[in-house]
C-alpha atoms as a PDB file:
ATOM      1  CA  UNK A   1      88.634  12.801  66.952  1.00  0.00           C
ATOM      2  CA  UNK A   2      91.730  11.229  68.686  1.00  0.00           C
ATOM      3  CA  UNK A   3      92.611   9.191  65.697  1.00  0.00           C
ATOM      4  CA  UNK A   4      92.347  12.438  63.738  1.00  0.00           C
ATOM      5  CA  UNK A   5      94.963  14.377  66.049  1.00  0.00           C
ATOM      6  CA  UNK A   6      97.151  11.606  65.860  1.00  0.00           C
ATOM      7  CA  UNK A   7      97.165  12.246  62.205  1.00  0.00           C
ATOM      8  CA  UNK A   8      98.070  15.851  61.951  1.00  0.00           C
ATOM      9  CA  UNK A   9     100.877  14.772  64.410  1.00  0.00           C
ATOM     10  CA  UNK A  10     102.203  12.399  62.128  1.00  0.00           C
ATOM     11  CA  UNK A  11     101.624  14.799  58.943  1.00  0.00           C
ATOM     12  CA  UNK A  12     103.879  17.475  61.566  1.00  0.00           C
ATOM     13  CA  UNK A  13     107.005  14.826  63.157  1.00  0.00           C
ATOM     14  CA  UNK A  14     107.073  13.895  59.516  1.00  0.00           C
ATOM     15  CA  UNK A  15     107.331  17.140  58.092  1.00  0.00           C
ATOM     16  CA  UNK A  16     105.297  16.099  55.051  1.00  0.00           C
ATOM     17  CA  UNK A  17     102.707  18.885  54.704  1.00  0.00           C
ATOM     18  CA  UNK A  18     106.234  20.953  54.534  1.00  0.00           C
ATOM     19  CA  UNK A  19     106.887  19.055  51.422  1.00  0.00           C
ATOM     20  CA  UNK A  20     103.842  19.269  50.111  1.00  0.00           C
ATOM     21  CA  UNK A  21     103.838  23.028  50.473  1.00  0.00           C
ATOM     22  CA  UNK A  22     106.695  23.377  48.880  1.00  0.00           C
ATOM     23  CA  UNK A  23     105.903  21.529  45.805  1.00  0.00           C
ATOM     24  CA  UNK A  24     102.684  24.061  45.414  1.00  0.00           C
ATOM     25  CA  UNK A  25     104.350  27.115  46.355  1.00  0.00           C
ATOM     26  CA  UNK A  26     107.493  26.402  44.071  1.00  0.00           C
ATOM     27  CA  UNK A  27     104.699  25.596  41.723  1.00  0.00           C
ATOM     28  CA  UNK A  28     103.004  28.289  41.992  1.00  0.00           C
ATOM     29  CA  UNK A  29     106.032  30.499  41.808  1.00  0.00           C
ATOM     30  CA  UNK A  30     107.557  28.996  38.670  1.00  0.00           C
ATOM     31  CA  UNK A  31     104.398  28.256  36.178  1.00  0.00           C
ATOM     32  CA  UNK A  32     103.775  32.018  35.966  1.00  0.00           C
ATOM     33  CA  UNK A  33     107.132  33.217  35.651  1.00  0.00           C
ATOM     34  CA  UNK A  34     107.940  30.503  32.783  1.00  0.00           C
ATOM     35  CA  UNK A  35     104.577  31.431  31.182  1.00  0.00           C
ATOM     36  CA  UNK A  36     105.561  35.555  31.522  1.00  0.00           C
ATOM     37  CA  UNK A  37     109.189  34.617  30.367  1.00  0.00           C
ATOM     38  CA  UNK A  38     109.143  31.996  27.771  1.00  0.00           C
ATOM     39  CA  UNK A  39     109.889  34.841  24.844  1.00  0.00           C
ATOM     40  CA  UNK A  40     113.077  35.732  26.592  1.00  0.00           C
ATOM     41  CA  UNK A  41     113.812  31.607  27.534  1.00  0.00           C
ATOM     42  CA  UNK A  42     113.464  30.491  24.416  1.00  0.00           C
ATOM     43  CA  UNK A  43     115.264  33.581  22.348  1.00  0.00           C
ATOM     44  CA  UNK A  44     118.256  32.652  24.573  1.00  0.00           C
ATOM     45  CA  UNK A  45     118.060  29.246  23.499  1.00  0.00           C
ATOM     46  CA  UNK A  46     117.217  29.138  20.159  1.00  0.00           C
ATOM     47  CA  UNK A  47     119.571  30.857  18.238  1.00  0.00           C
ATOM     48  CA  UNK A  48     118.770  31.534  14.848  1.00  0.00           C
ATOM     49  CA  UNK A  49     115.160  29.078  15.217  1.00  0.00           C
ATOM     50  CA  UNK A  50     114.304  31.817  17.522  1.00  0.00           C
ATOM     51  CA  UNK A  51     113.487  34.621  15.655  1.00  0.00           C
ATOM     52  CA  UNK A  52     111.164  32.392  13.792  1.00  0.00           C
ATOM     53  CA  UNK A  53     109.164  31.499  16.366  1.00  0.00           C
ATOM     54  CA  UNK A  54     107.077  34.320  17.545  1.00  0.00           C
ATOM     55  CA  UNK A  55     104.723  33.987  21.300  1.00  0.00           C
ATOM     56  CA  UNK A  56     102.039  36.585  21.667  1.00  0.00           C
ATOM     57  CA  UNK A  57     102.353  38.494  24.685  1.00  0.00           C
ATOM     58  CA  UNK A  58     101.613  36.828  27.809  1.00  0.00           C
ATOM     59  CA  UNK A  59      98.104  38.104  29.356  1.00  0.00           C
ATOM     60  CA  UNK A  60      97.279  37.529  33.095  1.00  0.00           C
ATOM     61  CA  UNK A  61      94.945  34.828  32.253  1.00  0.00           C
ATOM     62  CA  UNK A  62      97.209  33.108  30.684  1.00  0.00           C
ATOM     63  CA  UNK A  63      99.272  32.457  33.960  1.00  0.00           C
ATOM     64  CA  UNK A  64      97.126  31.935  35.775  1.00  0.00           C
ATOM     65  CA  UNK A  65      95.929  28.797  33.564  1.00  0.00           C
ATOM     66  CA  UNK A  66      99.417  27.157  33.147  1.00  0.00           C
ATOM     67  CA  UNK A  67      99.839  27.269  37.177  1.00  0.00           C
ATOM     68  CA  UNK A  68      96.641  25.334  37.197  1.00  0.00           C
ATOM     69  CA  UNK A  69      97.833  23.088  34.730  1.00  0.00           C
ATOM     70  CA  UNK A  70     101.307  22.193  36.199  1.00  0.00           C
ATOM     71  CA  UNK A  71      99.035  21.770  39.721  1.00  0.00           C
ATOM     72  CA  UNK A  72      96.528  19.745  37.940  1.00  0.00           C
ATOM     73  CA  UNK A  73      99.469  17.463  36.696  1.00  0.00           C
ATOM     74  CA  UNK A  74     102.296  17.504  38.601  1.00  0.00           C
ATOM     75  CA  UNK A  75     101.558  18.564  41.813  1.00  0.00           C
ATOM     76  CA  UNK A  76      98.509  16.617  42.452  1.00  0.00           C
ATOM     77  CA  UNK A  77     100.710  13.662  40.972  1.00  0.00           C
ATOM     78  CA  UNK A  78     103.061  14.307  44.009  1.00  0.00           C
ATOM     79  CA  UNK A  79     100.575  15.277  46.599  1.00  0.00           C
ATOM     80  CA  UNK A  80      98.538  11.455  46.144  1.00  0.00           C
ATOM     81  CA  UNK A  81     101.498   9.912  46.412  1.00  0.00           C
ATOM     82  CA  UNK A  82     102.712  11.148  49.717  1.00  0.00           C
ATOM     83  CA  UNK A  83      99.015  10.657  51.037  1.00  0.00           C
ATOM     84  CA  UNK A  84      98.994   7.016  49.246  1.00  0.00           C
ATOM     85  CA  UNK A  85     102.237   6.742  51.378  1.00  0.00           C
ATOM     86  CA  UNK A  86     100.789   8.368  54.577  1.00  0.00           C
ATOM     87  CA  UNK A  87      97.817   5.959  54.280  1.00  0.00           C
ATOM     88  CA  UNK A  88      99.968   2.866  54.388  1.00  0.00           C
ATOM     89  CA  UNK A  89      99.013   0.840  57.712  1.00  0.00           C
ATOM     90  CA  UNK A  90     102.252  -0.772  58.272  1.00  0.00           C
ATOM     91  CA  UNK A  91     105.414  -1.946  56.515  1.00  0.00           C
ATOM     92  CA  UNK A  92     105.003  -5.470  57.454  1.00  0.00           C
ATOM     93  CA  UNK A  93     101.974  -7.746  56.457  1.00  0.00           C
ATOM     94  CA  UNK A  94     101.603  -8.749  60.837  1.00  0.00           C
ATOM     95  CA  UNK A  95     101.372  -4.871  61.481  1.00  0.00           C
ATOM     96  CA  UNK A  96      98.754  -4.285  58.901  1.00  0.00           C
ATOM     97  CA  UNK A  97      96.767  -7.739  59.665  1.00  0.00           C
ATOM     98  CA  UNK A  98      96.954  -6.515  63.640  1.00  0.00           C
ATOM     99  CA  UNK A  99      95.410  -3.536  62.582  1.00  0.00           C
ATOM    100  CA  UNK A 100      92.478  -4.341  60.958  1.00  0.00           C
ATOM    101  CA  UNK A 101      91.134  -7.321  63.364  1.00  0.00           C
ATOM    102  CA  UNK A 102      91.347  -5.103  65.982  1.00  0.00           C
ATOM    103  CA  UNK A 103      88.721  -2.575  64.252  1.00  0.00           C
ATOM    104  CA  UNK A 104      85.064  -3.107  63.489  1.00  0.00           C
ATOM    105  CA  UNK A 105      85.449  -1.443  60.060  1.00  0.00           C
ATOM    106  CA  UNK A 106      88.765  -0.547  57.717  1.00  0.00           C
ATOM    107  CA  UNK A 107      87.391   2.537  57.843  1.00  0.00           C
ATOM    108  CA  UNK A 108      87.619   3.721  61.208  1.00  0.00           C
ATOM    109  CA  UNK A 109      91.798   3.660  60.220  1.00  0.00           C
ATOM    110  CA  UNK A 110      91.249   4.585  56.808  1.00  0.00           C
ATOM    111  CA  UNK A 111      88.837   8.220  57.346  1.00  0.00           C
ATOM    112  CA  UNK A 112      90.878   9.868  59.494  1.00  0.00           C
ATOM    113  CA  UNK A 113      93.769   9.099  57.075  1.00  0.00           C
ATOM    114  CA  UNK A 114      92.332  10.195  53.789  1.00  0.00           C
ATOM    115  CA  UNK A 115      90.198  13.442  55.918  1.00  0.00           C
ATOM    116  CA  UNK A 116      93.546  14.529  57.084  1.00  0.00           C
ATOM    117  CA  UNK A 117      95.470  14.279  53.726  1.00  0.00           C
ATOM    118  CA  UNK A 118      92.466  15.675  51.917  1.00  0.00           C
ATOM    119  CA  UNK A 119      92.247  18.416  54.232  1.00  0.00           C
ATOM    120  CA  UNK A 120      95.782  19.124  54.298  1.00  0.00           C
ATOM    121  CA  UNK A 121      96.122  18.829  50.505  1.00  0.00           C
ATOM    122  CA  UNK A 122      93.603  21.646  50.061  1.00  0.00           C
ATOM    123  CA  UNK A 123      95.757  23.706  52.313  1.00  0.00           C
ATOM    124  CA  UNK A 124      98.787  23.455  50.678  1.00  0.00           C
ATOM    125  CA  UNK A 125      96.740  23.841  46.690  1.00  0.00           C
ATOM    126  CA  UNK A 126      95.390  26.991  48.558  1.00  0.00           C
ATOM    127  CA  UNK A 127      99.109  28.062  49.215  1.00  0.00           C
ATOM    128  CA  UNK A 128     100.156  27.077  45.660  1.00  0.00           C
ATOM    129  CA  UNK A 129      97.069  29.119  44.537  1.00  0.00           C
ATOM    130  CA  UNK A 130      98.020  32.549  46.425  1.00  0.00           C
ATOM    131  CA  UNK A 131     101.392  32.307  45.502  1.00  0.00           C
ATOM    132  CA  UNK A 132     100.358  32.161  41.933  1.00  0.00           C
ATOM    133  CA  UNK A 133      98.218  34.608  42.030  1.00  0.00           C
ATOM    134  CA  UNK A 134     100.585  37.087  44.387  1.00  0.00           C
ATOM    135  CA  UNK A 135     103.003  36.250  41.313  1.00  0.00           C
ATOM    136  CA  UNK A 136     100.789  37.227  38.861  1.00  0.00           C
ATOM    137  CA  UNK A 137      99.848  40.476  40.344  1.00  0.00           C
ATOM    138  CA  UNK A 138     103.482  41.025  40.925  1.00  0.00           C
ATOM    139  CA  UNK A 139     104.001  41.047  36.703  1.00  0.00           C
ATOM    140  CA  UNK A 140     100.971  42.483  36.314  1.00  0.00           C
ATOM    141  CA  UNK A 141     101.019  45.747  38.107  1.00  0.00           C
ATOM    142  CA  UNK A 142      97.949  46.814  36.648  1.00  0.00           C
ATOM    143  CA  UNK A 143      95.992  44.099  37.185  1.00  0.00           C
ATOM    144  CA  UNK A 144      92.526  44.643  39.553  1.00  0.00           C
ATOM    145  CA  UNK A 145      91.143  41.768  41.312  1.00  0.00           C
ATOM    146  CA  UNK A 146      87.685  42.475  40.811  1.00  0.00           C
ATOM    147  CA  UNK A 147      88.783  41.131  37.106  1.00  0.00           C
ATOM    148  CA  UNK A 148      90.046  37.522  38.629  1.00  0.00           C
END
């Protein structure tokens, strides 16, 4: 339990689970609104190619699938990283060999490690999640949630 709120203190003094909030919430704010705007994006852009290329109207669904693809992809991408990072023992090879003799197991440094990323992780997907969703209802005014 100690080695656990040691952890979260580290996650907070290095204001990492603010960066990996951000990276789901700015996720979860731009999928949608590229998804509901790509017909104007693209008309802007294309010129004369444009007005060959015809989208179909953007449904609710589909938003809510292309913010779970850019989180399935990106984000995730980012998040293991920083808890790859967060999971390092040591920079130097002496810190990391101290350690692990001084523990039975690796894994009485490595749990609390990966149970607090995890954890945290699914916290900040949840955020991402909401803020899709708040997003999509936003563009969607007539959209129930009894439908999602």
């Amino acid at each position: 339990m100690i080695l656990l709120r040691i952890e979260w203190k580290r996650w907070l003094r290095s204001r990492t689970f603010l960066i990996l909030c951000a990276v789901f919430i700015f996720s979860g704010l731009t999928s949608p609104l590229m998804t509901y705007y790509s017909r104007d994006i693209l008309a802007s852009m294309g010129g004369a190619y444009a007005q060959a290329l015809e989208l179909p109207e953007p449904s609710w669904q589909e938003l809510i699938i292309s913010y779970f693809k850019n989180a399935s992809q990106l984000s995730l991408f980012v998040g293991l990283y920083i808890i790859c990072q967060l999971c390092l023992l040591g920079k130097s090879d002496s810190l990391r060999l101290f350690y692990l003799t001084r523990t039975k197991s690796p894994w009485c440094l490595y749990l609390p490690k990966i149970t607090m990323s995890l954890s945290l992780l699914s916290v900040a997907s949840l955020l991402g999640q909401l803020t899709a969703f708040y997003t999509t209802w936003t563009l969607f005014n007539d959209l129930v949630w009894s439908d999602i």
